[in-house]
C-alpha atoms as a PDB file:
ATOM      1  CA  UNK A   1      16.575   6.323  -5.831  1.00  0.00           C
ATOM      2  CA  UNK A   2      18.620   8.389  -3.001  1.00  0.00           C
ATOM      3  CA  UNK A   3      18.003   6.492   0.145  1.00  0.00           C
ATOM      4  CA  UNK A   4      18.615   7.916   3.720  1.00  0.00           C
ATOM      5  CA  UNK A   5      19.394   6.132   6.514  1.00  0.00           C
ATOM      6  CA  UNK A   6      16.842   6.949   9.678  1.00  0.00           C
ATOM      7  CA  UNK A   7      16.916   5.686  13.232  1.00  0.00           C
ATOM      8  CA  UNK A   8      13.465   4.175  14.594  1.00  0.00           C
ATOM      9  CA  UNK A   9      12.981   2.807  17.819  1.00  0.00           C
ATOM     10  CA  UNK A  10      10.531  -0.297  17.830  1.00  0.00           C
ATOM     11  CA  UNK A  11       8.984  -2.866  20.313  1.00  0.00           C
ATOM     12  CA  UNK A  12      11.284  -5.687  20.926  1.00  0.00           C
ATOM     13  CA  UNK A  13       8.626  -8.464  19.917  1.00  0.00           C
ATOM     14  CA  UNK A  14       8.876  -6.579  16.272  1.00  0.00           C
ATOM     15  CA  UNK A  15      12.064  -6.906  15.969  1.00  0.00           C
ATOM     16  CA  UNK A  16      11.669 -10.097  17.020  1.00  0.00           C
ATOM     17  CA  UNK A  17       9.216 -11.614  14.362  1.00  0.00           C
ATOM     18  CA  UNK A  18      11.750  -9.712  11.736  1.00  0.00           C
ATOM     19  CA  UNK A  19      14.701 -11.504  12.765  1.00  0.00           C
ATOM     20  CA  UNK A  20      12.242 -14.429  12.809  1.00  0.00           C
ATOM     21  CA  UNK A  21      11.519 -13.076   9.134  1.00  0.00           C
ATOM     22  CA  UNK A  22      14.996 -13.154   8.231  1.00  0.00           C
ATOM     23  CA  UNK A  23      16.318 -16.931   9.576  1.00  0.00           C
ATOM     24  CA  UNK A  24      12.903 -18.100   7.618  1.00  0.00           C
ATOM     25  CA  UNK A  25      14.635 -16.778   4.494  1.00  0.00           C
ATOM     26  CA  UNK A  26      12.042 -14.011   4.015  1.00  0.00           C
ATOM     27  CA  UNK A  27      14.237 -11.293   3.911  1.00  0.00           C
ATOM     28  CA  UNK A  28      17.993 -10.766   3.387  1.00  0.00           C
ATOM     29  CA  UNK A  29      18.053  -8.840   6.707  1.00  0.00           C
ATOM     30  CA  UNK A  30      16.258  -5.996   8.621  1.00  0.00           C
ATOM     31  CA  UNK A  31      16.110  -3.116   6.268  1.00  0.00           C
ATOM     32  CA  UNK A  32      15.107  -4.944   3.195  1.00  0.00           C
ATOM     33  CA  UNK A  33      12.501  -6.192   6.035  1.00  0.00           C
ATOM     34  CA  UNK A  34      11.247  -2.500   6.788  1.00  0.00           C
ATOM     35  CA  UNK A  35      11.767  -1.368   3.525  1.00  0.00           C
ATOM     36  CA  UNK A  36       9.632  -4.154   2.346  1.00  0.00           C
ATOM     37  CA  UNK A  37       6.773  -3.483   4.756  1.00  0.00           C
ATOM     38  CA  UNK A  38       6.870   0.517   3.779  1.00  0.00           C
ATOM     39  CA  UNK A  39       6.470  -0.367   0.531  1.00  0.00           C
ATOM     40  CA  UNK A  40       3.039  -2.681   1.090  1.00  0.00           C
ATOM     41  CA  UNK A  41       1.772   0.171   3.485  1.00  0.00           C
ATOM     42  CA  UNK A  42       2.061   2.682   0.471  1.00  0.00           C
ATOM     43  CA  UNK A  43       0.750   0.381  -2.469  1.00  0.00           C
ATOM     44  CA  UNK A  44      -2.547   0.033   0.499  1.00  0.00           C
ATOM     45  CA  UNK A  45      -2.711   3.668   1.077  1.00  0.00           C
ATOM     46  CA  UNK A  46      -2.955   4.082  -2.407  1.00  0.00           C
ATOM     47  CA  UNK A  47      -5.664   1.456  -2.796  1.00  0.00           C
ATOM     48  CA  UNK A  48      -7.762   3.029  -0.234  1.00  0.00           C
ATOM     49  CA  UNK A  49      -7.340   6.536  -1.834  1.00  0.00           C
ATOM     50  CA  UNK A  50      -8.785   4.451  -4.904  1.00  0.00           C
ATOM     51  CA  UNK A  51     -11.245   2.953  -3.293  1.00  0.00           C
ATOM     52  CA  UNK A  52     -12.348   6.262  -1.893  1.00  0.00           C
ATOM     53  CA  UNK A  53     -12.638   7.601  -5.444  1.00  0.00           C
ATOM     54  CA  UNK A  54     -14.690   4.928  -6.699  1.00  0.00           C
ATOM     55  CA  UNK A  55     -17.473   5.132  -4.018  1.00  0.00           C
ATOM     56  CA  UNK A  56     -17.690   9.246  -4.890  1.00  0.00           C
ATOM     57  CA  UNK A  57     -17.959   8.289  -8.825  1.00  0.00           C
ATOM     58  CA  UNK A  58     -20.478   5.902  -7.740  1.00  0.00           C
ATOM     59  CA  UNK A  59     -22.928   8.529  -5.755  1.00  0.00           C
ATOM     60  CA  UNK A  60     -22.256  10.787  -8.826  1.00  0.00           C
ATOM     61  CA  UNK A  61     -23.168   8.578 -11.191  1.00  0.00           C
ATOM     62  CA  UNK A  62     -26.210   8.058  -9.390  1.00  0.00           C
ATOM     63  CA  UNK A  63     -27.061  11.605  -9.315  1.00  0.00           C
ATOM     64  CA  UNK A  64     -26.633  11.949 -13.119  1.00  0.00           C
ATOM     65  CA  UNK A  65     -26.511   8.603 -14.825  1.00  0.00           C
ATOM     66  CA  UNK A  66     -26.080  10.295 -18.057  1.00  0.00           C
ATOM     67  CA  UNK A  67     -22.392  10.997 -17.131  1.00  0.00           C
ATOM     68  CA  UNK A  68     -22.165   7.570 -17.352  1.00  0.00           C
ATOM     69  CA  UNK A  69     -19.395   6.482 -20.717  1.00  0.00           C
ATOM     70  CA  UNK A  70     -20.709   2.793 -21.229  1.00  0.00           C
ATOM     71  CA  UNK A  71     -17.756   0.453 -20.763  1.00  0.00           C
ATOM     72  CA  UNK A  72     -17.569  -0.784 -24.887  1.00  0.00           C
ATOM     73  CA  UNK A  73     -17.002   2.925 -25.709  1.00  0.00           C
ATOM     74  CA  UNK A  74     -13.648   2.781 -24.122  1.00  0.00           C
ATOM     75  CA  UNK A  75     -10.640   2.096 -26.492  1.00  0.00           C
END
């Protein structure tokens, strides 16, 4: 993966607990911090999109039941 180095400003105290991150052995240093914390933000994103589909199937399925496929009948 091509990766491109950005410039962020943040609150002190953030940087803060990531250094604090980083002496604990947590992290190798900041940007394998960030990085890190990017990557849990997408993998929740996604989870919430799923989520989100879930609860629609579920008020379709109680419209029509019959679109229900049993759970045995998948391979």
């Amino acid at each position: 993966m091509t990766s491109v180095q950005v410039q962020v400003r943040v609150p002190k105290k953030v940087v803060q607990e990531i250094d604090r991150w980083i002496t604990e052995g947590r992290f190798a240093n900041r940007s394998e911090a960030i990085k890190t914390v990017l990557t849990i933000y997408g993998e929740r994103e996604k989870t919430r999109e799923f989520y989100r589909t879930l609860l629609k199937r579920s008020e379709q399925a109680k419209k029509k039941p019959e679109s229900l496929i049993p759970l045995d009948e998948i391979p």
